[in-house]
C-alpha atoms as a PDB file:
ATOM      1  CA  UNK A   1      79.278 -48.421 -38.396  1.00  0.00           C
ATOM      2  CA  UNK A   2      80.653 -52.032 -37.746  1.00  0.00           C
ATOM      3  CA  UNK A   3      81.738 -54.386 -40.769  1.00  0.00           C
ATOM      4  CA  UNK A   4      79.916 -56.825 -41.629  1.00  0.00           C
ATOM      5  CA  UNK A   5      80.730 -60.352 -42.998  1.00  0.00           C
ATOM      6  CA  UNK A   6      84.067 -60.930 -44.630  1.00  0.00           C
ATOM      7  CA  UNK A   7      84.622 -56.747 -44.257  1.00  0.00           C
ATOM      8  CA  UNK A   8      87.453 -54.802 -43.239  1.00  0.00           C
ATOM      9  CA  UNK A   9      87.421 -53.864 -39.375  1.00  0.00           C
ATOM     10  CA  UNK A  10      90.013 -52.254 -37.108  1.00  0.00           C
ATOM     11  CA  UNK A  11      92.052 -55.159 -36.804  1.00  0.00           C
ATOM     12  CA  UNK A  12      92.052 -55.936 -40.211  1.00  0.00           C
ATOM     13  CA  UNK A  13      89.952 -58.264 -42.383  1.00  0.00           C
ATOM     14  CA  UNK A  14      86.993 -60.574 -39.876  1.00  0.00           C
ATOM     15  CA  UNK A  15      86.383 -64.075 -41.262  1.00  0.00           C
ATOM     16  CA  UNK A  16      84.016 -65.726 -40.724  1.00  0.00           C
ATOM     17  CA  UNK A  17      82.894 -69.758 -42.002  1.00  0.00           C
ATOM     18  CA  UNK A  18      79.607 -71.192 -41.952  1.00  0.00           C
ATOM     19  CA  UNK A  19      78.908 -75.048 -43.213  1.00  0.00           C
ATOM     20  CA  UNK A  20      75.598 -76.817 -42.878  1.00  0.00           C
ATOM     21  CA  UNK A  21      75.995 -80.061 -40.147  1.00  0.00           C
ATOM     22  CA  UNK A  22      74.572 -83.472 -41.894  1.00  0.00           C
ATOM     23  CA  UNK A  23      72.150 -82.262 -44.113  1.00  0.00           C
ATOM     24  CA  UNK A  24      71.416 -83.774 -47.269  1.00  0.00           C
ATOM     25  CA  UNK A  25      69.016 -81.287 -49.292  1.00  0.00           C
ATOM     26  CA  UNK A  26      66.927 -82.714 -52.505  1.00  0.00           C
ATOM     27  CA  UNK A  27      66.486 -81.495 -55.472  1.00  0.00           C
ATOM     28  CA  UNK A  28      62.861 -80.845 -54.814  1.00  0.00           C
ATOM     29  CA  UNK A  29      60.224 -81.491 -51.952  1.00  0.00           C
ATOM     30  CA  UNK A  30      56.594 -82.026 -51.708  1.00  0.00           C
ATOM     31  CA  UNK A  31      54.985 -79.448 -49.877  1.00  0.00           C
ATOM     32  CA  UNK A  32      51.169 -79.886 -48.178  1.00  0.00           C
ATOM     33  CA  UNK A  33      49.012 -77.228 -47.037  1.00  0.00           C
ATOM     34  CA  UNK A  34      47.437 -77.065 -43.382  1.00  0.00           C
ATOM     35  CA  UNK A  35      44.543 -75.474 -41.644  1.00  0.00           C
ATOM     36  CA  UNK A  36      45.307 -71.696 -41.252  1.00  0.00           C
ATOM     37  CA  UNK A  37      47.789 -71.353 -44.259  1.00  0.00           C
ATOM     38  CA  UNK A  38      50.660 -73.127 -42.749  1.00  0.00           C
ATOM     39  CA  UNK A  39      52.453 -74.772 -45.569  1.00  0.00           C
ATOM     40  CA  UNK A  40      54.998 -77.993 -44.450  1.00  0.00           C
ATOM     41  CA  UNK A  41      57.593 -79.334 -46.621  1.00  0.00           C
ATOM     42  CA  UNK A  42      57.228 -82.899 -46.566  1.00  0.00           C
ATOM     43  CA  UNK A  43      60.911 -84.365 -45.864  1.00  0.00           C
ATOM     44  CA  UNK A  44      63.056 -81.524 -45.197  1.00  0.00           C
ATOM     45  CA  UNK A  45      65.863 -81.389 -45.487  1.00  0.00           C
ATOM     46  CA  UNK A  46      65.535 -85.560 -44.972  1.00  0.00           C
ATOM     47  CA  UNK A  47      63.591 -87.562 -43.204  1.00  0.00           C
ATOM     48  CA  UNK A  48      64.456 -88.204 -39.372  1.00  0.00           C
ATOM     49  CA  UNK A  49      65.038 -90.971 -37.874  1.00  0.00           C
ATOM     50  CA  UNK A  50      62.327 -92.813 -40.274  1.00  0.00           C
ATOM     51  CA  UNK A  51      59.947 -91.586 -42.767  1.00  0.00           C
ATOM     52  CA  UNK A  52      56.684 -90.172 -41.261  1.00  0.00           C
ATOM     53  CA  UNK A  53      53.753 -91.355 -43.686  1.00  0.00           C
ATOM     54  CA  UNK A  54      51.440 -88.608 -41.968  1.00  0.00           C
ATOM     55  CA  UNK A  55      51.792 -85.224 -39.544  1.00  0.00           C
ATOM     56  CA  UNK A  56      55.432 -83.236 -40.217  1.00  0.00           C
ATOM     57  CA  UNK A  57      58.698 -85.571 -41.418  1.00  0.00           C
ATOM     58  CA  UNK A  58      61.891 -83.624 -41.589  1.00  0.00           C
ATOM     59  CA  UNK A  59      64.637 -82.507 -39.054  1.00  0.00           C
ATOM     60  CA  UNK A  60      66.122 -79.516 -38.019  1.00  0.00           C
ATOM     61  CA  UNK A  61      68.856 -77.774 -40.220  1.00  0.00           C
ATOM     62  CA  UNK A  62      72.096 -77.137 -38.272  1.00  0.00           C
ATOM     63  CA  UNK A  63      74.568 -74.762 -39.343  1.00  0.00           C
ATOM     64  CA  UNK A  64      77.988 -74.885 -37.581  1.00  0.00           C
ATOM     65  CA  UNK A  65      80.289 -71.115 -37.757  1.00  0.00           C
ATOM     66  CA  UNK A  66      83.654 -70.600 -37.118  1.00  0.00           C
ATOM     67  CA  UNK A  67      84.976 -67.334 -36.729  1.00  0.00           C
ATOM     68  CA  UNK A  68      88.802 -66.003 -36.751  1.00  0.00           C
ATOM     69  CA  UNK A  69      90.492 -64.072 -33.334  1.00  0.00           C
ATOM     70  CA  UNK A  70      89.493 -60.628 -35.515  1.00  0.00           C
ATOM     71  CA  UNK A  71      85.528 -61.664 -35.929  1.00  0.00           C
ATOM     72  CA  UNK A  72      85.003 -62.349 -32.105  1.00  0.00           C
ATOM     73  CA  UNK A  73      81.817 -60.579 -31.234  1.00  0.00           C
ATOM     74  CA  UNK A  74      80.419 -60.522 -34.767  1.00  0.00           C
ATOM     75  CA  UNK A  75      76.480 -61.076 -34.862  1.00  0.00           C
ATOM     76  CA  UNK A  76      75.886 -63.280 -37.904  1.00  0.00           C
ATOM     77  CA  UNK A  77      72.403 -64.431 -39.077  1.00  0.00           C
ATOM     78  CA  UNK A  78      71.649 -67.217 -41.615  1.00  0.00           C
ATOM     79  CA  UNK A  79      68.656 -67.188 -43.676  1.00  0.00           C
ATOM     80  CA  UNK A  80      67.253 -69.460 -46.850  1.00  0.00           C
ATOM     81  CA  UNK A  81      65.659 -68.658 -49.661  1.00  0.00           C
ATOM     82  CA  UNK A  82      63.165 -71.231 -51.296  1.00  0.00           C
ATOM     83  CA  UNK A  83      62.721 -70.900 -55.553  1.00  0.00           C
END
């Protein structure tokens, strides 16, 4: 069994850093609801390049990892949880 995260490996202790790239999150977000249960959030995490009045406004959310010599090889997944 491999270790994960921030475990304890062979070569001692795998690092790994993860920051999000440019996004500015709100404290909340309108969401609308679609045709076949698709539900948008309206902004997210911030408008584009300009605010969309209809259809989908938002951009992508970039995460940027860096990893130690140790961690090389490492799969690492990001996820979000919305409350």
């Amino acid at each position: 069994a491999g270790a994960g995260a921030g475990g304890m490996g062979a070569a001692g202790p795998r690092r790994v850093a993860a920051a999000f790239v440019g996004a500015r999150f709100q404290p909340k977000y309108q969401r609308n609801n679609k045709r076949g249960g698709l539900k948008n959030l309206r902004c997210f995490p911030s408008c584009g390049a300009a605010h969309k009045a209809r259809g989908f406004c938002g951009r992508p959310v970039q995460i940027r990892v860096a990893a130690g010599p140790a961690a090389r090889g490492l799969q690492v997944m990001a996820y979000a949880e919305f409350q």
